[in-house]
N, C-alpha and C. Protein backbone atom coordinates (compact mmCIF):
# COMPACT_ATOMS: atom_id res chain seq x y z
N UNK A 1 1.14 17.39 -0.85
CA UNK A 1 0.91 16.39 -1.87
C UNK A 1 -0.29 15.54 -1.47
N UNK A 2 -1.07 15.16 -2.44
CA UNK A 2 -2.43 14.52 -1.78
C UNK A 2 -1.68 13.04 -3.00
N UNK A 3 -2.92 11.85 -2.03
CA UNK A 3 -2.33 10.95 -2.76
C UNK A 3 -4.18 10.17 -2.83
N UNK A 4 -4.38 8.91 -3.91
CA UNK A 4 -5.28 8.54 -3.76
C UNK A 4 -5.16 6.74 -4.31
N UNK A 5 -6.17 6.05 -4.22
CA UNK A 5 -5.72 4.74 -4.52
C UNK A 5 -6.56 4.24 -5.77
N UNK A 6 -5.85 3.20 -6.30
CA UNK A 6 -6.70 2.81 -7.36
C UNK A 6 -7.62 2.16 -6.87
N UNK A 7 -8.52 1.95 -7.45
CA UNK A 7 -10.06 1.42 -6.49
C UNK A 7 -9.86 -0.26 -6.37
N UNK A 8 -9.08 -1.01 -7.41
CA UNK A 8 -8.71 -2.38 -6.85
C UNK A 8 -8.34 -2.13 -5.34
N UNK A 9 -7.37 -1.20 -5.52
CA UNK A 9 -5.99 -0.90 -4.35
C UNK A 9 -6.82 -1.09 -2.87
N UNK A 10 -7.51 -0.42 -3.62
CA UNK A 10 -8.82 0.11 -2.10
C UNK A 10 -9.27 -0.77 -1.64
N UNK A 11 -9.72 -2.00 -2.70
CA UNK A 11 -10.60 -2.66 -1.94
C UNK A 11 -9.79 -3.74 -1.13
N UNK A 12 -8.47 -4.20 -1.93
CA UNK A 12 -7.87 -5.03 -1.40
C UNK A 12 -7.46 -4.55 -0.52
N UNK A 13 -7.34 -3.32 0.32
CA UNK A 13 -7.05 -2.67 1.36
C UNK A 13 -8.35 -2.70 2.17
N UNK A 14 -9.16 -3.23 2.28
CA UNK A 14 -10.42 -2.74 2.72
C UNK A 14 -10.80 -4.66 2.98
N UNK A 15 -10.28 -5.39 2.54
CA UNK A 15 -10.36 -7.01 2.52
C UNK A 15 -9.05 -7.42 3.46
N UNK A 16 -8.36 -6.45 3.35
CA UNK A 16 -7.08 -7.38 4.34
C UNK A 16 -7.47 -6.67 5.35
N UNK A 17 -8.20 -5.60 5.82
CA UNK A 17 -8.68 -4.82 7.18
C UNK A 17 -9.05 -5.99 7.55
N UNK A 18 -10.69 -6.36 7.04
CA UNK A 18 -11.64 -6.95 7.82
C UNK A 18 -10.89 -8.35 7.86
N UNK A 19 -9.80 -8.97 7.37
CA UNK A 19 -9.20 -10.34 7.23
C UNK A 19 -8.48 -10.12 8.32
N UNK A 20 -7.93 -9.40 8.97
CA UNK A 20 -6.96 -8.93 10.18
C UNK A 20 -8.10 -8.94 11.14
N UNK A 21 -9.06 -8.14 11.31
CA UNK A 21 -10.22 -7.95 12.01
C UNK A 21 -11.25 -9.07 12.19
N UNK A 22 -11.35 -9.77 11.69
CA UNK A 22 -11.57 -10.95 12.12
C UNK A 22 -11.01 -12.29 12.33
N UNK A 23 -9.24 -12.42 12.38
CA UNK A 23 -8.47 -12.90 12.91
C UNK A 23 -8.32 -12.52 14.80
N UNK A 24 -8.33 -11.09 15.01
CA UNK A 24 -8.58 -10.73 15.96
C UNK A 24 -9.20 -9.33 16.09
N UNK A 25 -10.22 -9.23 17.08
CA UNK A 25 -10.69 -8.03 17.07
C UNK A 25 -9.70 -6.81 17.60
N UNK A 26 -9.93 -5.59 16.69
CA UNK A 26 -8.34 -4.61 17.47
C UNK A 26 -7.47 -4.98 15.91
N UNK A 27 -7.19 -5.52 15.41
CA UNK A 27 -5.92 -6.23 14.64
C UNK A 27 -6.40 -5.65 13.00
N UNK A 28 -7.39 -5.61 12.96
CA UNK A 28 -7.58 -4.82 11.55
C UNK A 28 -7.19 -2.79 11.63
N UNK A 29 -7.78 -2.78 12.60
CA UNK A 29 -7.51 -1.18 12.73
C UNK A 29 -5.85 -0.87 12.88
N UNK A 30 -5.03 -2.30 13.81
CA UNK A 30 -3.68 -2.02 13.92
C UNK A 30 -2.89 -2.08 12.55
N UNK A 31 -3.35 -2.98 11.74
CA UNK A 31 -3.12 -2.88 10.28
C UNK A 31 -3.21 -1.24 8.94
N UNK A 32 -4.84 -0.92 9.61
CA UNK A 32 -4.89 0.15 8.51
C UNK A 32 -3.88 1.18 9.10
N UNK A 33 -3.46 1.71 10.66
CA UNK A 33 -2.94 2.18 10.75
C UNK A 33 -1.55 2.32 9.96
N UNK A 34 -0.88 1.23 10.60
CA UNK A 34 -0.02 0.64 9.63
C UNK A 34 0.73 0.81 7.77
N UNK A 35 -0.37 0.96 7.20
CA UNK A 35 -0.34 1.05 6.34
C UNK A 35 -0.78 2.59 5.90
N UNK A 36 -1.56 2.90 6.86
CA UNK A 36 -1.54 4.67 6.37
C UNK A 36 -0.61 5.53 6.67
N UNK A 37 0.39 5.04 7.84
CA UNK A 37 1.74 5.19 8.46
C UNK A 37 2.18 4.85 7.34
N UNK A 38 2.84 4.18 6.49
CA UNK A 38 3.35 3.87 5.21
C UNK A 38 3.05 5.03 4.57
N UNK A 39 1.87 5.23 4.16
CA UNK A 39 1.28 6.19 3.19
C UNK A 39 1.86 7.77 3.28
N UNK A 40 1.75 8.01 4.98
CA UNK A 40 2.23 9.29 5.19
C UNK A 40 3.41 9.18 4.52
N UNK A 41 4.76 8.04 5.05
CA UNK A 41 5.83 8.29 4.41
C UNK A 41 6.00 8.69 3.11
N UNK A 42 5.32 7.89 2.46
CA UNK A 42 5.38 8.25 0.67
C UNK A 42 5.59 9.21 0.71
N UNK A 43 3.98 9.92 1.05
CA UNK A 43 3.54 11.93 1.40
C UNK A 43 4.71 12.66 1.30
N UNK A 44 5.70 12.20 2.47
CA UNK A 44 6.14 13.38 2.78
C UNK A 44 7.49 13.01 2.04
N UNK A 45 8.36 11.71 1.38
CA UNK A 45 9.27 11.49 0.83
C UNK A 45 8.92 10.60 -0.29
N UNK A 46 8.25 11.23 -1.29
CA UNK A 46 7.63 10.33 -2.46
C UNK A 46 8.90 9.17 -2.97
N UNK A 47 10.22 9.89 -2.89
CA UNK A 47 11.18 9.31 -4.14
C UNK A 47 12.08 8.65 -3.09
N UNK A 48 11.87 8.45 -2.10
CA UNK A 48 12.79 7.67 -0.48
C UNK A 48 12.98 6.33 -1.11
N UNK A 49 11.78 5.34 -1.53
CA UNK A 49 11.57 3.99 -1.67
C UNK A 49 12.60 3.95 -2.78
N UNK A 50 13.18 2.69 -3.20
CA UNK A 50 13.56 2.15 -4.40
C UNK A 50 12.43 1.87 -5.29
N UNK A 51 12.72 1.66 -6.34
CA UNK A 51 12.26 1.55 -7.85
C UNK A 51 11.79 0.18 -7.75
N UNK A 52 10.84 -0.53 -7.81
CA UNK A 52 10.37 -1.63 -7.79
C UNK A 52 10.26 -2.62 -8.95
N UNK A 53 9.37 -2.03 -9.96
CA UNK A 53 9.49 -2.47 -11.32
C UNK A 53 9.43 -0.81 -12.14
N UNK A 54 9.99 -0.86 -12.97
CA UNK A 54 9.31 0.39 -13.94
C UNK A 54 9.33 1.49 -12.70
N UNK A 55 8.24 2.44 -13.12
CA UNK A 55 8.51 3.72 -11.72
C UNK A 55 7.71 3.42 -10.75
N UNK A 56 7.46 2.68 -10.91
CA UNK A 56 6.42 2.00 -9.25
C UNK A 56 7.72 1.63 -8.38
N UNK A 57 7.23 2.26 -7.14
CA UNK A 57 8.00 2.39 -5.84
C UNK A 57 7.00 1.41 -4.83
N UNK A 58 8.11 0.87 -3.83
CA UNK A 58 7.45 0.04 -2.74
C UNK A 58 7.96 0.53 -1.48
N UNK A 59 6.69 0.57 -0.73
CA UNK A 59 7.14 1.09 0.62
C UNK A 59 6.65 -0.43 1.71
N UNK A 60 7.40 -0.92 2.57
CA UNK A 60 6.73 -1.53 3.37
C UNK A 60 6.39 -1.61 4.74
N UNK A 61 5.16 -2.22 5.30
CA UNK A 61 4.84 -1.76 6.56
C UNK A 61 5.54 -2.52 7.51
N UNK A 62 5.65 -1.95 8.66
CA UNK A 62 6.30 -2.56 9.53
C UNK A 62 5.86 -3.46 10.17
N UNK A 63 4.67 -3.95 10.77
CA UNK A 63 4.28 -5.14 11.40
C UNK A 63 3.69 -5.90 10.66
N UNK A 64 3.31 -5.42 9.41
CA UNK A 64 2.44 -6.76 8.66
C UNK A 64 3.62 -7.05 7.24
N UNK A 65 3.31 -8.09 7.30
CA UNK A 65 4.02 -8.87 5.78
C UNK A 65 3.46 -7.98 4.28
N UNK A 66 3.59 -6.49 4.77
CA UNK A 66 2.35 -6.16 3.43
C UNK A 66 3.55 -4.64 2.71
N UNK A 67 3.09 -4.39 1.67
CA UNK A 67 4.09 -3.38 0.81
C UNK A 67 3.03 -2.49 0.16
N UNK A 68 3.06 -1.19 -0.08
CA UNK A 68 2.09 -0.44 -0.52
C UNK A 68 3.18 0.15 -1.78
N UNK A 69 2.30 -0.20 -2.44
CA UNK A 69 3.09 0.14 -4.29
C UNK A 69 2.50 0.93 -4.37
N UNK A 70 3.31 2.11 -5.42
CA UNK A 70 2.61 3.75 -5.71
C UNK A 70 3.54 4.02 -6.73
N UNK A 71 3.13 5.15 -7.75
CA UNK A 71 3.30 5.69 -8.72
C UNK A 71 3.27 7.20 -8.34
N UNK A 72 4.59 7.95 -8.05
CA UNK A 72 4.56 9.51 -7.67
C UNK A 72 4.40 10.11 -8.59
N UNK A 73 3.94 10.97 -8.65
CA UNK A 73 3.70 12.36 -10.00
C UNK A 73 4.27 13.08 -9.25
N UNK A 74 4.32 14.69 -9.84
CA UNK A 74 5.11 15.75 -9.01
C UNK A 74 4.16 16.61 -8.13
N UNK A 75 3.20 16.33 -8.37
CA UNK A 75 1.70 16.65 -7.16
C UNK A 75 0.92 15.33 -6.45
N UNK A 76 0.88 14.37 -6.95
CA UNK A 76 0.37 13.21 -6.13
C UNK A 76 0.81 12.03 -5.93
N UNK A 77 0.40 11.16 -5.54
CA UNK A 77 0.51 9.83 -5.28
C UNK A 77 -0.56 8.88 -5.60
N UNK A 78 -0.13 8.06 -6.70
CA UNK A 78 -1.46 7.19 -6.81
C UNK A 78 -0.47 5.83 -6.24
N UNK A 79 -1.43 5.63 -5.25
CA UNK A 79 -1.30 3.93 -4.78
C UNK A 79 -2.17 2.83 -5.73
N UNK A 80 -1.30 1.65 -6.09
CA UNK A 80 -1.19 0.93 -6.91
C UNK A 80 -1.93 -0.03 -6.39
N UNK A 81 -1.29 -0.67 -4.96
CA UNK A 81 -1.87 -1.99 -4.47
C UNK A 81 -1.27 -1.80 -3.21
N UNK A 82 -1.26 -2.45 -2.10
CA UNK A 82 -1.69 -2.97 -0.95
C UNK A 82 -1.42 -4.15 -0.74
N UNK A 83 -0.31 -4.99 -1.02
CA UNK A 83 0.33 -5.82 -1.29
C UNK A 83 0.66 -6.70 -0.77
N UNK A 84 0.50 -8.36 -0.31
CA UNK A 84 0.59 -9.31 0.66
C UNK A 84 2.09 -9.87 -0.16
N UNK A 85 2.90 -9.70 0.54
CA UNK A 85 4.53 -9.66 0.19
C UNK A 85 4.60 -11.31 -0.34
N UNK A 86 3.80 -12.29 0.38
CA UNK A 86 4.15 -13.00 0.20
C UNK A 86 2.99 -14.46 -0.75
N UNK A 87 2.23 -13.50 -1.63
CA UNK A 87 1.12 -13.67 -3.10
C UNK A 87 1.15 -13.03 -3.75
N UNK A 88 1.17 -13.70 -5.14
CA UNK A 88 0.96 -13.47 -6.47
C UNK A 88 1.98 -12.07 -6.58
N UNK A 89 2.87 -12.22 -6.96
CA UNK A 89 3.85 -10.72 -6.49
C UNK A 89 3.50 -10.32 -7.86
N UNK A 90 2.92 -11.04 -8.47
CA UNK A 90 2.87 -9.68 -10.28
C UNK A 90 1.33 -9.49 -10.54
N UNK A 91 0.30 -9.80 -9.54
CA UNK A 91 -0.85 -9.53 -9.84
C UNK A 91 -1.72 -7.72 -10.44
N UNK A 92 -0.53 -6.95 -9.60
CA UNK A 92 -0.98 -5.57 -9.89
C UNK A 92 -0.48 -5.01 -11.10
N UNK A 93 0.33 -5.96 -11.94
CA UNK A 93 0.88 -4.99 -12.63
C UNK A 93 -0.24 -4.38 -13.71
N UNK A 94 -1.22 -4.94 -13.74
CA UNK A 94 -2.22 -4.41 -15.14
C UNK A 94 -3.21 -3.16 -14.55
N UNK A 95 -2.56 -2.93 -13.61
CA UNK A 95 -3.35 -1.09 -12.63
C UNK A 95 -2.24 -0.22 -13.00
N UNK A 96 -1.46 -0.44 -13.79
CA UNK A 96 -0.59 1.03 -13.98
C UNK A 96 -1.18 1.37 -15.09
């Protein structure tokens, strides 16, 4: 199963790197890991997560306060957002 992100998704994934990464150097890369560790899970158990809103599923990472929302099809994964658990919790909904 290949999966890909919506390009908001991306970037806000690509803004909380360098926001980790320049909190401490080392600490952004421990993040993307993190969250691509998330990602694999989806991969390999798309339908594991609960139902979040509608068919958007949330997976969350383990060391950061953060949740990676996705939409499974029966061949991919589109990631939604990249999610700071604890802002604006309904900001993504206009990317489905």
């Amino acid at each position: 199963m290949i999966f890909s992100f919506h390009p908001e998704a991306a970037a806000e994934f690509q803004a909380a790197i360098s926001y980790y990464e320049d909190c401490k150097p080392g600490l952004g890369y421990d993040f993307s890991i993190e969250v691509h560790s998330a990602i694999q899970n989806i991969v390999n158990h798309p339908l594991a997560w609960p139902l979040f809103e509608g068919d958007v599923r949330r997976c969350l990472t383990n060391r950061f306060p953060y949740g990676v929302l996705y939409h499974a099809e029966p061949t991919a994964i589109m990631i939604l957002a990249v999610m700071h658990l604890h802002r604006e919790p309904d900001y993504w909904k206009r990317r489905q």
